[in-house]
PDB file of N, CA and C in Angstrom:
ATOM      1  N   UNK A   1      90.254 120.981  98.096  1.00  0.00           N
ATOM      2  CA  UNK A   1      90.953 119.835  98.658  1.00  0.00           C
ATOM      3  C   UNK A   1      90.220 118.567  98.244  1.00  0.00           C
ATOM      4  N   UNK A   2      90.998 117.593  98.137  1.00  0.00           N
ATOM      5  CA  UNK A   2      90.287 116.147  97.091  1.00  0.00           C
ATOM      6  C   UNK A   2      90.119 115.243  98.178  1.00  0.00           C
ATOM      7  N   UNK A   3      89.113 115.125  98.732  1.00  0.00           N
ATOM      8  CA  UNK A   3      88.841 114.320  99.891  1.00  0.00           C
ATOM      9  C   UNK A   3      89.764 112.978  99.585  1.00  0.00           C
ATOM     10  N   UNK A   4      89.456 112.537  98.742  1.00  0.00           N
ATOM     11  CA  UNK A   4      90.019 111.185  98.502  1.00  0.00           C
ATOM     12  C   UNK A   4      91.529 111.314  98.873  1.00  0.00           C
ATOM     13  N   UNK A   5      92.162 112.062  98.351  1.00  0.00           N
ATOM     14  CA  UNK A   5      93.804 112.045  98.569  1.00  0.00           C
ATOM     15  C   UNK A   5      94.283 111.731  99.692  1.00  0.00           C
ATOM     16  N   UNK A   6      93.261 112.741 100.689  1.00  0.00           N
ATOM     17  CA  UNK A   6      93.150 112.870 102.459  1.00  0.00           C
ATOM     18  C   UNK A   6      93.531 111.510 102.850  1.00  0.00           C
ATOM     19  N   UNK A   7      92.513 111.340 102.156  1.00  0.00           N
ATOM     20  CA  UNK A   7      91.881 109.519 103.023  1.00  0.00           C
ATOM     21  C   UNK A   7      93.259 108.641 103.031  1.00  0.00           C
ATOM     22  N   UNK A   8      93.514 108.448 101.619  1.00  0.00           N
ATOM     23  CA  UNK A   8      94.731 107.688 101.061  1.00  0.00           C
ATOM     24  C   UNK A   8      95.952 108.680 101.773  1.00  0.00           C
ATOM     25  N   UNK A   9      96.588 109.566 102.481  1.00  0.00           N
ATOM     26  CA  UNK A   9      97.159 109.991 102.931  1.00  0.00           C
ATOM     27  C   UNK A   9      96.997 109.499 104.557  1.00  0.00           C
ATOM     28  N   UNK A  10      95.838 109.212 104.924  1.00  0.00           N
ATOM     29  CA  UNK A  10      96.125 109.062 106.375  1.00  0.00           C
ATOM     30  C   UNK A  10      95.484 107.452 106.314  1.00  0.00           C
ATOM     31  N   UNK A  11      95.520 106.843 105.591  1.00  0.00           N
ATOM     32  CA  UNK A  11      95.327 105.250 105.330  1.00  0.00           C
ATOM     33  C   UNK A  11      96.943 104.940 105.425  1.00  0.00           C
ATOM     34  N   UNK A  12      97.814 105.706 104.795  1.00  0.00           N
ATOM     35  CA  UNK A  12      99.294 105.214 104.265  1.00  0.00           C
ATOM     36  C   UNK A  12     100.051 105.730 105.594  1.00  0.00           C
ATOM     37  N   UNK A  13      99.367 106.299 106.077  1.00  0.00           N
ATOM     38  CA  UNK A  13     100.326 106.557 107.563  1.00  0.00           C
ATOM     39  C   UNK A  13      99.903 105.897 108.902  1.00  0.00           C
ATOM     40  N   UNK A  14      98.727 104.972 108.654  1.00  0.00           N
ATOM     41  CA  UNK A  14      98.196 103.890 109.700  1.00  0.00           C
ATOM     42  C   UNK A  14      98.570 102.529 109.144  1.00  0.00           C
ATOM     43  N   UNK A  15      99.075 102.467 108.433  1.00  0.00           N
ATOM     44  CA  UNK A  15      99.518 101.030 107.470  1.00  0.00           C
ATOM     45  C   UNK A  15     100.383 100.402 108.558  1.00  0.00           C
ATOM     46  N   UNK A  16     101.486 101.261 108.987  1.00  0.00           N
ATOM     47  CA  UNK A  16     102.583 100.551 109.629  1.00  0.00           C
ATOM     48  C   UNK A  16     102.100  99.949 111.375  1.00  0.00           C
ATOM     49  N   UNK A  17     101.102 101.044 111.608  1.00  0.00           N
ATOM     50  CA  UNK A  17     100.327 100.311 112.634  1.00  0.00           C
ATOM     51  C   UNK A  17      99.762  98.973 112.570  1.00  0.00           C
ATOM     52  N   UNK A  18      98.985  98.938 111.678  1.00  0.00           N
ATOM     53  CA  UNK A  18      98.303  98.247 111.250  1.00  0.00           C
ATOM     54  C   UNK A  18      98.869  96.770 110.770  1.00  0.00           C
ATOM     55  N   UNK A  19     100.035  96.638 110.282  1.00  0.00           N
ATOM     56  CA  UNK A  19     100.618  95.739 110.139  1.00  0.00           C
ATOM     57  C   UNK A  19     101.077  95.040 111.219  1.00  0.00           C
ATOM     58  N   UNK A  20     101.328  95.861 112.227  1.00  0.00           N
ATOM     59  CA  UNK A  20     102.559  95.242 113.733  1.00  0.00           C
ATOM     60  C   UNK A  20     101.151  95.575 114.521  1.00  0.00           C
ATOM     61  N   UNK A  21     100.043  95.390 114.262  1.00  0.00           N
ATOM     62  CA  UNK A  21      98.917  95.324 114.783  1.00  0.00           C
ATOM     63  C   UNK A  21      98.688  93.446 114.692  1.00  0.00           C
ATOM     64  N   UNK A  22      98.227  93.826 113.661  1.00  0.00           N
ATOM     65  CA  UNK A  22      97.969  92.134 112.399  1.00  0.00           C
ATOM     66  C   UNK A  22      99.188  91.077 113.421  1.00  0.00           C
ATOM     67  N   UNK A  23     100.119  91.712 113.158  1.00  0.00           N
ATOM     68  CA  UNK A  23     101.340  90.672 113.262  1.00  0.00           C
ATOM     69  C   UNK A  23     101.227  90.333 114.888  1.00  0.00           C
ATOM     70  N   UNK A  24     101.004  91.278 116.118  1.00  0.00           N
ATOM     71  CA  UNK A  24     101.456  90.913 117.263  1.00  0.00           C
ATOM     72  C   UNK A  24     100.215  89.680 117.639  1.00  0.00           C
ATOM     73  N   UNK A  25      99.105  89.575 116.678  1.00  0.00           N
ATOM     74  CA  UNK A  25      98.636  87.945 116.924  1.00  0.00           C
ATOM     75  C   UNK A  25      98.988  86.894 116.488  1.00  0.00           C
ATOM     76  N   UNK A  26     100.024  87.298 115.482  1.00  0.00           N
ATOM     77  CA  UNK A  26     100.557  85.958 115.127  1.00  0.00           C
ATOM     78  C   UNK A  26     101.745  86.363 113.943  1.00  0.00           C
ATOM     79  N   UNK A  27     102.280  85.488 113.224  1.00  0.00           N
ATOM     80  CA  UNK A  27     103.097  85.303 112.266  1.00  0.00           C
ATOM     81  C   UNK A  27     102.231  84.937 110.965  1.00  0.00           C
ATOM     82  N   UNK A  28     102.209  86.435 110.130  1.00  0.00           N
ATOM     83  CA  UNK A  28     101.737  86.047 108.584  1.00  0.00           C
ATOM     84  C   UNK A  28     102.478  86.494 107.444  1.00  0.00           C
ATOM     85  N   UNK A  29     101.930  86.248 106.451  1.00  0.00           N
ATOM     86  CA  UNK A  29     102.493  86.281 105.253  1.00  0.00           C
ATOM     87  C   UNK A  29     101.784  87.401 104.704  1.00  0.00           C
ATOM     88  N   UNK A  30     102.366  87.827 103.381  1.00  0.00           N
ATOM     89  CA  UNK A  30     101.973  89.290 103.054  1.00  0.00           C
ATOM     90  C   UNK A  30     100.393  89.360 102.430  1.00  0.00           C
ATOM     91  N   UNK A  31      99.934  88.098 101.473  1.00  0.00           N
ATOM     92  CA  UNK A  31      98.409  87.933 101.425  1.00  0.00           C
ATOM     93  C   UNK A  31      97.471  87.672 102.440  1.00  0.00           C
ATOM     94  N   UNK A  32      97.927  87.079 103.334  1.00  0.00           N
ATOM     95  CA  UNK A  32      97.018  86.860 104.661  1.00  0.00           C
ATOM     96  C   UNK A  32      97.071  88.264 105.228  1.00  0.00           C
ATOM     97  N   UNK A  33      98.178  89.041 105.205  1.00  0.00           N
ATOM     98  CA  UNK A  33      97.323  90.725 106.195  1.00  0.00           C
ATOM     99  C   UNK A  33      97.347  91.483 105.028  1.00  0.00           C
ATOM    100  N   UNK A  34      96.819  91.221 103.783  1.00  0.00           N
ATOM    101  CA  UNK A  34      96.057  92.153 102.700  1.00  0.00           C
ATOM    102  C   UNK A  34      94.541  92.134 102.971  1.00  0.00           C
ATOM    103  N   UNK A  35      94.606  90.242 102.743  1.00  0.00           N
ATOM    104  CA  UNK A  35      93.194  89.721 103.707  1.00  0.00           C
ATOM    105  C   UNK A  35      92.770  90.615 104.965  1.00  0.00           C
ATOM    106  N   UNK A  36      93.244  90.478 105.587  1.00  0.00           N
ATOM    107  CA  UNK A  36      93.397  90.989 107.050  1.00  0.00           C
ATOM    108  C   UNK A  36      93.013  92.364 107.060  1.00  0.00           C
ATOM    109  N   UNK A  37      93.509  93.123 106.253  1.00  0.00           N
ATOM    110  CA  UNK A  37      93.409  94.664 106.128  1.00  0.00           C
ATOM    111  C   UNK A  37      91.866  94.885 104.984  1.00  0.00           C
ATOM    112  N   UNK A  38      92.017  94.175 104.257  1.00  0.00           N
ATOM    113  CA  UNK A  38      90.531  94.412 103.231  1.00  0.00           C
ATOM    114  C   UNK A  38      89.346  93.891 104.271  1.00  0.00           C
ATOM    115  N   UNK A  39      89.430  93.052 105.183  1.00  0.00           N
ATOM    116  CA  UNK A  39      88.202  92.676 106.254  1.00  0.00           C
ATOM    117  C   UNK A  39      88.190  93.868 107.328  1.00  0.00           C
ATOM    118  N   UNK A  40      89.367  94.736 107.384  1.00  0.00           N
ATOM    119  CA  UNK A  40      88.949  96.171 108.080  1.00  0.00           C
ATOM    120  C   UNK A  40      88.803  97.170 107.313  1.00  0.00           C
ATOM    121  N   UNK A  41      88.306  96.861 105.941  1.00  0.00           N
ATOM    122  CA  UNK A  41      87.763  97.761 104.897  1.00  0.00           C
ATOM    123  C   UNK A  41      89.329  98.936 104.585  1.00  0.00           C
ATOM    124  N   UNK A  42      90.578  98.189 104.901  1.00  0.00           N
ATOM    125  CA  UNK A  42      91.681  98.624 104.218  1.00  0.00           C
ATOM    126  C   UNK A  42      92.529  98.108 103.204  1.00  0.00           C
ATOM    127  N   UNK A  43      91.851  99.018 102.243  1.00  0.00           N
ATOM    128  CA  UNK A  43      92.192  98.302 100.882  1.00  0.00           C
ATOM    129  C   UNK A  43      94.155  98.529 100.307  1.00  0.00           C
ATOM    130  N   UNK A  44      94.588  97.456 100.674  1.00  0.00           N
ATOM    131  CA  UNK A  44      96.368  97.557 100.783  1.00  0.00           C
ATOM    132  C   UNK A  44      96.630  97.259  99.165  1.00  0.00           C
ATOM    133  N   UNK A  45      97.429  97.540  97.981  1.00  0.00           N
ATOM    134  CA  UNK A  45      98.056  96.459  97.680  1.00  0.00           C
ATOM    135  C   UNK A  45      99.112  95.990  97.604  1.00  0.00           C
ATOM    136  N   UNK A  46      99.791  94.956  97.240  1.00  0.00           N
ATOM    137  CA  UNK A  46     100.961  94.436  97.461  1.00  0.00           C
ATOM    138  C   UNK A  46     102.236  95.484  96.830  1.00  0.00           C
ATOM    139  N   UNK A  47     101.934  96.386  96.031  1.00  0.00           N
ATOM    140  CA  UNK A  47     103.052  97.482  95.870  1.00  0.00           C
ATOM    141  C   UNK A  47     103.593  98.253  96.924  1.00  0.00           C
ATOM    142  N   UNK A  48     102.497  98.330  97.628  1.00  0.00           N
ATOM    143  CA  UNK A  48     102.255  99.356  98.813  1.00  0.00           C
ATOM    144  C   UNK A  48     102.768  98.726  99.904  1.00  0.00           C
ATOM    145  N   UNK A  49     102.422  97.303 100.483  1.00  0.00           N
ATOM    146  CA  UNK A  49     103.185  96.747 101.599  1.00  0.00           C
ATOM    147  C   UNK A  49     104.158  96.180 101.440  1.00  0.00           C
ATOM    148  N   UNK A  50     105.024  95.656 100.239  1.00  0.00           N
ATOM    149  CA  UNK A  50     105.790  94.920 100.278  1.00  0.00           C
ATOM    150  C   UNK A  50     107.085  95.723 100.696  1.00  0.00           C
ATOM    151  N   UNK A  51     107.076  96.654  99.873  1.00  0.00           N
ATOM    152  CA  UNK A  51     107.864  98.072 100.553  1.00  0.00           C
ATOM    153  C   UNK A  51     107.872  98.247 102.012  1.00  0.00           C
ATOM    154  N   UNK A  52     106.977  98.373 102.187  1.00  0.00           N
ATOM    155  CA  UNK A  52     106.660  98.712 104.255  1.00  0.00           C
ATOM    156  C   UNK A  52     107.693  97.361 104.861  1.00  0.00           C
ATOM    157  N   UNK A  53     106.607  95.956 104.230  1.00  0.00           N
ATOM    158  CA  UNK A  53     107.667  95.036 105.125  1.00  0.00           C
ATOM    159  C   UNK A  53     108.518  95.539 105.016  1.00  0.00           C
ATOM    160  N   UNK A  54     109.586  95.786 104.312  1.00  0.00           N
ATOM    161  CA  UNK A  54     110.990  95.688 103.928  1.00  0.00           C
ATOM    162  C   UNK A  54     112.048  96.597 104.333  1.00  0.00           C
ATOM    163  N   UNK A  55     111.018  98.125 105.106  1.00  0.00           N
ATOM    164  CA  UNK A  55     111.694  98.651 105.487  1.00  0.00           C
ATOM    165  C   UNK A  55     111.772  98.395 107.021  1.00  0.00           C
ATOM    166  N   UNK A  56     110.373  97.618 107.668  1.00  0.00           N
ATOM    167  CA  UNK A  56     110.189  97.517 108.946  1.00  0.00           C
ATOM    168  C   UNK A  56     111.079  96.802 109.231  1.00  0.00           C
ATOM    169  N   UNK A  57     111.302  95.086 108.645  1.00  0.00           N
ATOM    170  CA  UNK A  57     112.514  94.341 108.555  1.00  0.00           C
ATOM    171  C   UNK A  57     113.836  94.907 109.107  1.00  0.00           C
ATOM    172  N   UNK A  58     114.396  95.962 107.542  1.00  0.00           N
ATOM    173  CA  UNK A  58     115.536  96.756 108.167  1.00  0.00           C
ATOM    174  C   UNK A  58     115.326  97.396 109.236  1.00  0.00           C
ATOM    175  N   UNK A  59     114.629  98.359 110.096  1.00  0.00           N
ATOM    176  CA  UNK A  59     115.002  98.757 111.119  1.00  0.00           C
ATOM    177  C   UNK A  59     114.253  98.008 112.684  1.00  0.00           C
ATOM    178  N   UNK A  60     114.055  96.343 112.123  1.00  0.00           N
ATOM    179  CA  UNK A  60     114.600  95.394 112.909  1.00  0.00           C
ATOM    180  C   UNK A  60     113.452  95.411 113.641  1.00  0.00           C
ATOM    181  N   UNK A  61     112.149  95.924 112.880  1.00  0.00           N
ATOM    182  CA  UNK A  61     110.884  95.734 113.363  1.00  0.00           C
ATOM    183  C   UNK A  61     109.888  94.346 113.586  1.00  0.00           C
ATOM    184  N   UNK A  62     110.678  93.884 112.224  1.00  0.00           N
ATOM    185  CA  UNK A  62     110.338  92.589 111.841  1.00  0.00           C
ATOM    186  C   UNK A  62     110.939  91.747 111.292  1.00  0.00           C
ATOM    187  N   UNK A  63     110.990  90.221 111.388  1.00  0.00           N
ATOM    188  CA  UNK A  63     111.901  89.091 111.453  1.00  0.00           C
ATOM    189  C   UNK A  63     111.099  88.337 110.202  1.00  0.00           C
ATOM    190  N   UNK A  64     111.501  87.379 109.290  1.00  0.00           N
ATOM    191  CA  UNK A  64     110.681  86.742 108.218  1.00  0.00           C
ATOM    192  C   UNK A  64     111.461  85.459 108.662  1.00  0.00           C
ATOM    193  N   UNK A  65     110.743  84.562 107.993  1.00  0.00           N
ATOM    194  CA  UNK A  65     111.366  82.831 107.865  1.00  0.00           C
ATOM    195  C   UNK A  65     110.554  82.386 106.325  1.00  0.00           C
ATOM    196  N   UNK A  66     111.074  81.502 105.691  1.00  0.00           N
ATOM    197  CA  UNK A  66     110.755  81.182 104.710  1.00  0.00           C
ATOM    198  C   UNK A  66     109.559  79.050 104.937  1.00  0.00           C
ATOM    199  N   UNK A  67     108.778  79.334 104.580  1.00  0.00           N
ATOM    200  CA  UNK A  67     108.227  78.004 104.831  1.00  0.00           C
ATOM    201  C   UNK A  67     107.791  77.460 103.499  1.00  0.00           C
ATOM    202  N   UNK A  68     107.956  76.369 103.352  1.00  0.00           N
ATOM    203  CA  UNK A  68     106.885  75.178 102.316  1.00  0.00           C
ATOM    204  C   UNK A  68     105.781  75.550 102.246  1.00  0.00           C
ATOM    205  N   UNK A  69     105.020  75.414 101.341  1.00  0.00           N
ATOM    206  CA  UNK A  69     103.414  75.711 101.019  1.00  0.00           C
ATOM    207  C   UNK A  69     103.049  74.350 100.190  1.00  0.00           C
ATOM    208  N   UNK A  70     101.646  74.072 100.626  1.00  0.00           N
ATOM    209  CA  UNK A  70     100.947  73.052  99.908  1.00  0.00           C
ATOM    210  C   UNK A  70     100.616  73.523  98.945  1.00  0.00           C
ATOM    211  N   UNK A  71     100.324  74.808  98.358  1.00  0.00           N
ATOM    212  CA  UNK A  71      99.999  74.671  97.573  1.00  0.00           C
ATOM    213  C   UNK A  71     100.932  76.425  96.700  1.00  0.00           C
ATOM    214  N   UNK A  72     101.591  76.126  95.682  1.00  0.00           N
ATOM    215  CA  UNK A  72     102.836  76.926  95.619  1.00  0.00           C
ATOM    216  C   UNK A  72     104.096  77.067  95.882  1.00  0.00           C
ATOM    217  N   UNK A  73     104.651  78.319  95.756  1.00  0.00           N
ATOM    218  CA  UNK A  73     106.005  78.035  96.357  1.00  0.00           C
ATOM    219  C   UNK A  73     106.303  78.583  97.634  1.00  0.00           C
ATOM    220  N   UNK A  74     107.266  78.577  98.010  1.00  0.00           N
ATOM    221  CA  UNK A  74     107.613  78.762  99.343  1.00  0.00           C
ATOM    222  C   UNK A  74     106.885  79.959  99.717  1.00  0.00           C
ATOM    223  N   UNK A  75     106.655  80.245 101.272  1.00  0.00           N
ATOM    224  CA  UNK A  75     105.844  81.360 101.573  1.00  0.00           C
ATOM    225  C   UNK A  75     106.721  82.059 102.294  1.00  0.00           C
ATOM    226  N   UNK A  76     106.864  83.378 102.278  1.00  0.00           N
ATOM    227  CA  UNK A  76     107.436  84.206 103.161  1.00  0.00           C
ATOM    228  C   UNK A  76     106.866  84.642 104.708  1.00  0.00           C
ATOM    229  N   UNK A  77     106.908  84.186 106.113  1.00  0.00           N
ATOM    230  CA  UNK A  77     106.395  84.526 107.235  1.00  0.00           C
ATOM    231  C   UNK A  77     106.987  85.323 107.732  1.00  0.00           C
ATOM    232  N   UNK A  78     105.948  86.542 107.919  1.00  0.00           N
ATOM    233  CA  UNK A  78     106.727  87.679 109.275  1.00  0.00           C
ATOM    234  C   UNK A  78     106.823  87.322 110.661  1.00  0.00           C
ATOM    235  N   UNK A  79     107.025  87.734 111.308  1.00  0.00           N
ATOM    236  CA  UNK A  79     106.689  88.063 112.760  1.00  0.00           C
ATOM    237  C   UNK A  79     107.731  89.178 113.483  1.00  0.00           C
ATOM    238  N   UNK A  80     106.444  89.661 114.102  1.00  0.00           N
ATOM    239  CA  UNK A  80     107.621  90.914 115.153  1.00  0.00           C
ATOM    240  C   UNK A  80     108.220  90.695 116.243  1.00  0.00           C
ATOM    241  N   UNK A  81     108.889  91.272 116.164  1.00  0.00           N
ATOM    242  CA  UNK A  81     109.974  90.835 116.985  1.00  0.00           C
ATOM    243  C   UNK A  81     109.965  92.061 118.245  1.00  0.00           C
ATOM    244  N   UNK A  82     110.753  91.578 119.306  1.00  0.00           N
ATOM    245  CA  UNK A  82     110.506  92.389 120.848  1.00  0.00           C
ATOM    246  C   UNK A  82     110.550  93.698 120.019  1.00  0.00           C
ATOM    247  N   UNK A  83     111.573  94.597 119.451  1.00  0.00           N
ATOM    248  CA  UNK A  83     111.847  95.877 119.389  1.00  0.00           C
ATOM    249  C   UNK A  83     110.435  96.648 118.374  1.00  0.00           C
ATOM    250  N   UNK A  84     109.918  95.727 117.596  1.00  0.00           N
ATOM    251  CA  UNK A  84     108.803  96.028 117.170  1.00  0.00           C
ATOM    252  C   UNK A  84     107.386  95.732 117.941  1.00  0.00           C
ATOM    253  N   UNK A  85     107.624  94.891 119.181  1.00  0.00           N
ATOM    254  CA  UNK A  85     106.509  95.350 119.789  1.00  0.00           C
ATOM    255  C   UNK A  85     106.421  96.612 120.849  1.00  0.00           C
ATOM    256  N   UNK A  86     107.848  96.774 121.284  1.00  0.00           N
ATOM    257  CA  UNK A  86     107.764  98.041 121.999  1.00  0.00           C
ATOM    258  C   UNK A  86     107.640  99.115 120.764  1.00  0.00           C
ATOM    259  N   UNK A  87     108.245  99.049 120.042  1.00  0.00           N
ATOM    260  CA  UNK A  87     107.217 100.416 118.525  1.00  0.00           C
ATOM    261  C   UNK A  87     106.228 100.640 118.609  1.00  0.00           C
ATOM    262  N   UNK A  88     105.757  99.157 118.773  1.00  0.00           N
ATOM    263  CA  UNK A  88     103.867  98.774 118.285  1.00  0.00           C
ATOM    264  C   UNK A  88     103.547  99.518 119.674  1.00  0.00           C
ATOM    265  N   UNK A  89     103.817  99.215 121.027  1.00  0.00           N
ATOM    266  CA  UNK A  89     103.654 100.813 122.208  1.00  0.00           C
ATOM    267  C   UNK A  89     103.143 101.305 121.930  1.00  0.00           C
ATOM    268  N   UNK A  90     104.235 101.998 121.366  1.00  0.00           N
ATOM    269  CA  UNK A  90     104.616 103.714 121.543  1.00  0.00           C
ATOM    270  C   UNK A  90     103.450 104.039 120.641  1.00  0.00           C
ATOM    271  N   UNK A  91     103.036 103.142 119.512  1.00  0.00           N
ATOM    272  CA  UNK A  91     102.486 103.527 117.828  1.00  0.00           C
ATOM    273  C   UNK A  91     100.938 103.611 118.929  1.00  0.00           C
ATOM    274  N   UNK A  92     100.917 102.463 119.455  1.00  0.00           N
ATOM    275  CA  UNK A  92      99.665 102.675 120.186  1.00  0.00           C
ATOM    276  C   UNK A  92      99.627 103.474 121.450  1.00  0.00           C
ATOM    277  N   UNK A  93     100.315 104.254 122.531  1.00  0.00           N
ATOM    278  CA  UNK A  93     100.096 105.134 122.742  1.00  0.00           C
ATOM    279  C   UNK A  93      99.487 106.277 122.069  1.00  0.00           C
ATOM    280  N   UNK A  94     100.218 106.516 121.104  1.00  0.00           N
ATOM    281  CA  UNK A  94     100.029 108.270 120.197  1.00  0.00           C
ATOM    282  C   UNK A  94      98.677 107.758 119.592  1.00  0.00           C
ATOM    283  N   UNK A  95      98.231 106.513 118.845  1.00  0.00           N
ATOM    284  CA  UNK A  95      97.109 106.434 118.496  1.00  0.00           C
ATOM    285  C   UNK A  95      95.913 106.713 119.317  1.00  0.00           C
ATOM    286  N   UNK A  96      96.107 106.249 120.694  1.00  0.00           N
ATOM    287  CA  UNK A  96      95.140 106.287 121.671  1.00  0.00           C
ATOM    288  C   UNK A  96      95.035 107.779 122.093  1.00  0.00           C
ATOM    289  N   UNK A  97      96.072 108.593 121.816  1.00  0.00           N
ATOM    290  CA  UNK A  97      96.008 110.118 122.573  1.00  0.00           C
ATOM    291  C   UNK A  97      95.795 110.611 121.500  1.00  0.00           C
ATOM    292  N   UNK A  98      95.662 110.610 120.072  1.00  0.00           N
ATOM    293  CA  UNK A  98      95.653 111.059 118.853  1.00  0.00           C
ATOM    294  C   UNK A  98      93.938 111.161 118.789  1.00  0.00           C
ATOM    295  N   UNK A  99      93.730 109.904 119.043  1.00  0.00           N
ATOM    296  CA  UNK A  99      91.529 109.602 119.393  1.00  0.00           C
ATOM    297  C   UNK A  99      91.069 109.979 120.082  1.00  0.00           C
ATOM    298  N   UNK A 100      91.864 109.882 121.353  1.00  0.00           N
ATOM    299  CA  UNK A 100      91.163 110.850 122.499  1.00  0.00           C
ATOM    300  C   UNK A 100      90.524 112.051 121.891  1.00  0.00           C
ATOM    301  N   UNK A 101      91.811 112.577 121.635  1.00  0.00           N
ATOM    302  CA  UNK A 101      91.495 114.382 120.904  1.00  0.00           C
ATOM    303  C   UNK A 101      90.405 114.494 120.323  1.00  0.00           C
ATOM    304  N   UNK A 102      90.508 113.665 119.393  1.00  0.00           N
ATOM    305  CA  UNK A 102      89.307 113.888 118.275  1.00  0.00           C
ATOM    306  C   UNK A 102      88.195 113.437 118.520  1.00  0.00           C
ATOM    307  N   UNK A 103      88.184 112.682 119.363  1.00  0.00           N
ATOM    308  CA  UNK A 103      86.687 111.874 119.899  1.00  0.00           C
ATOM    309  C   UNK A 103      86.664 112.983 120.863  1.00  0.00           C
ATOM    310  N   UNK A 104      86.864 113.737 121.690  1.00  0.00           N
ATOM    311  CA  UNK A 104      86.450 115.180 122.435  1.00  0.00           C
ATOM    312  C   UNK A 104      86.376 116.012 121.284  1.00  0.00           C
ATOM    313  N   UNK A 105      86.712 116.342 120.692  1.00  0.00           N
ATOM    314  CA  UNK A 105      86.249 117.551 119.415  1.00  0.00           C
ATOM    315  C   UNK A 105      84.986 116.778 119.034  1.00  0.00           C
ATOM    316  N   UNK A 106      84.608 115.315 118.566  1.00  0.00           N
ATOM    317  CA  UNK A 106      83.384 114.734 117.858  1.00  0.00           C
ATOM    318  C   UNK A 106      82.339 114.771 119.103  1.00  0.00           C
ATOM    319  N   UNK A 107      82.502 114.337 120.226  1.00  0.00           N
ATOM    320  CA  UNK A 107      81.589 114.454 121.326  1.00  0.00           C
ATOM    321  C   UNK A 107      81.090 116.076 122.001  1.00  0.00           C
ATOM    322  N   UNK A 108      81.610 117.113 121.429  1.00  0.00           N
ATOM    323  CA  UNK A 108      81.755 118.583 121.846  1.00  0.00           C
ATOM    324  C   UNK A 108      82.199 119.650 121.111  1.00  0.00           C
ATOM    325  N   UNK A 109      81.114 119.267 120.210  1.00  0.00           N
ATOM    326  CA  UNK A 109      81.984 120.273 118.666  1.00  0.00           C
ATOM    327  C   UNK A 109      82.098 121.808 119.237  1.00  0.00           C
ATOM    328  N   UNK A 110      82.737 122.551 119.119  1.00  0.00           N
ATOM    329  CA  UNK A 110      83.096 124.093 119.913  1.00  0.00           C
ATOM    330  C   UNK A 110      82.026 124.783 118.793  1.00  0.00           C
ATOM    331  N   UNK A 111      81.491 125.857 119.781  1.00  0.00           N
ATOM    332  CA  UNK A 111      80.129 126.378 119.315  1.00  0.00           C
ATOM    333  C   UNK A 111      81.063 127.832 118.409  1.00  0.00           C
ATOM    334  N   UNK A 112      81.080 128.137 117.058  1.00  0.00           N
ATOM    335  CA  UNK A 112      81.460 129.104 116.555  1.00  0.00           C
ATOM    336  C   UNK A 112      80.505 130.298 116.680  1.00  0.00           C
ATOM    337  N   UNK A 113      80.906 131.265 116.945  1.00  0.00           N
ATOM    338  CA  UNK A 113      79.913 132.794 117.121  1.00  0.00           C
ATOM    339  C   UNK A 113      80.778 133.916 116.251  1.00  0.00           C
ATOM    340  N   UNK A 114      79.719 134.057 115.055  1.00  0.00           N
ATOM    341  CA  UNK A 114      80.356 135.080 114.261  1.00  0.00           C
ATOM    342  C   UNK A 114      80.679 136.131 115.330  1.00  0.00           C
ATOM    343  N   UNK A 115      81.854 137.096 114.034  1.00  0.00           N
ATOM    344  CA  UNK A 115      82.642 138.148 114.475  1.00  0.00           C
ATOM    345  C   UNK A 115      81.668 138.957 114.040  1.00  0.00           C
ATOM    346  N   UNK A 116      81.010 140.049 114.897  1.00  0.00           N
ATOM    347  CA  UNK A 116      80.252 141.429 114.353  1.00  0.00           C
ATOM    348  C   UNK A 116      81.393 142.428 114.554  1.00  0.00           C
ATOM    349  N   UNK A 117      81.390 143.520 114.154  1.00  0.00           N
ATOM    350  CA  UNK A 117      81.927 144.621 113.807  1.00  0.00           C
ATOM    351  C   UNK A 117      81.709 145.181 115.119  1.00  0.00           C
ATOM    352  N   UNK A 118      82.561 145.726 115.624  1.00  0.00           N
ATOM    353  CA  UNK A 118      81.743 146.710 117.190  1.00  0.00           C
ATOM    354  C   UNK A 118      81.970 148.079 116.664  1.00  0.00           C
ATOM    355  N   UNK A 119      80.266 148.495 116.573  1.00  0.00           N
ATOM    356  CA  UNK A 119      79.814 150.036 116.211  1.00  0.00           C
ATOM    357  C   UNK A 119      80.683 150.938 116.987  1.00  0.00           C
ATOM    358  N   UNK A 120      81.424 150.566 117.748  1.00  0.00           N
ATOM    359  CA  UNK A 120      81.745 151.677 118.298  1.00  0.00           C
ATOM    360  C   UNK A 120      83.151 152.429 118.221  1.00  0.00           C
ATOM    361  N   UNK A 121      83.392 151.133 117.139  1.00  0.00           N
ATOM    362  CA  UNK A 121      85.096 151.527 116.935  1.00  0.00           C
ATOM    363  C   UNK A 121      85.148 152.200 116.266  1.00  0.00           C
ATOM    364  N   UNK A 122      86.162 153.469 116.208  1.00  0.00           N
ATOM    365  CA  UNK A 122      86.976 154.241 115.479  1.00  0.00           C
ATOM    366  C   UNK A 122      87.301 154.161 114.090  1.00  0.00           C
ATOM    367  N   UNK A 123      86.812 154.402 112.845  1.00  0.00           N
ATOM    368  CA  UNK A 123      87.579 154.161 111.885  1.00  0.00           C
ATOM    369  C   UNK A 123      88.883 155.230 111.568  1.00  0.00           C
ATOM    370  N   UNK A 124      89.891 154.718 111.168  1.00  0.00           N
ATOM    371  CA  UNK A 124      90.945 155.426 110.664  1.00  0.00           C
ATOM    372  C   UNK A 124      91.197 156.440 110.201  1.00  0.00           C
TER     373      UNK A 124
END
């Protein structure tokens, strides 16, 4: 198993958290929570989220507005919207019961005791 794949497999399935994470402090644009995500040592790139926005958008997770920029062209702003913060919930419920778990397995690793053979069984 290729550790790395792992990683990038369960990086790409905390993304959408992570975004309507970013977002429920404020309204950004798609380089500001790349920023945002590389300062929590999650390395995004714009192939990878621009897609995500776009599907969160459609199922009305998230709202955009278009603004002026000083410097460039117009900027695209997200923000979530009510039905994506009750998502963002639920996303954070299961995250919080998802850690629990595993932070009791990391705090209490279960003691394995080999299988011996019992001398006394019967062979066939």
């Amino acid at each position: 198993m290729n550790i790395d794949n792992l990683k990038s497999q369960m990086r790409k399935g905390m993304l959408e958290f992570c975004v309507l994470l970013i977002l429920r402090r404020g309204d950004a644009y798609a380089s500001e929570m790349i920023a945002r995500l590389k300062e929590a040592h999650l390395i995004v790139m714009e192939g990878t989220l621009y897609p995500l926005l776009t599907r969160l958008k459609n199922d009305g997770l998230l709202a955009y507005r278009w603004e002026e920029s000083l410097q460039g062209p117009p900027r695209k702003y997200y923000s979530i919207t009510p039905l994506g913060l009750e998502f963002l919930g639920q996303l954070q419920a299961s995250w919080d019961e998802i850690s629990n778990s595993v932070n009791l397995l990391l705090a209490n690793p279960p003691i394995i005791t080999p299988i011996t053979p019992n001398p006394l069984r019967l062979k066939d």
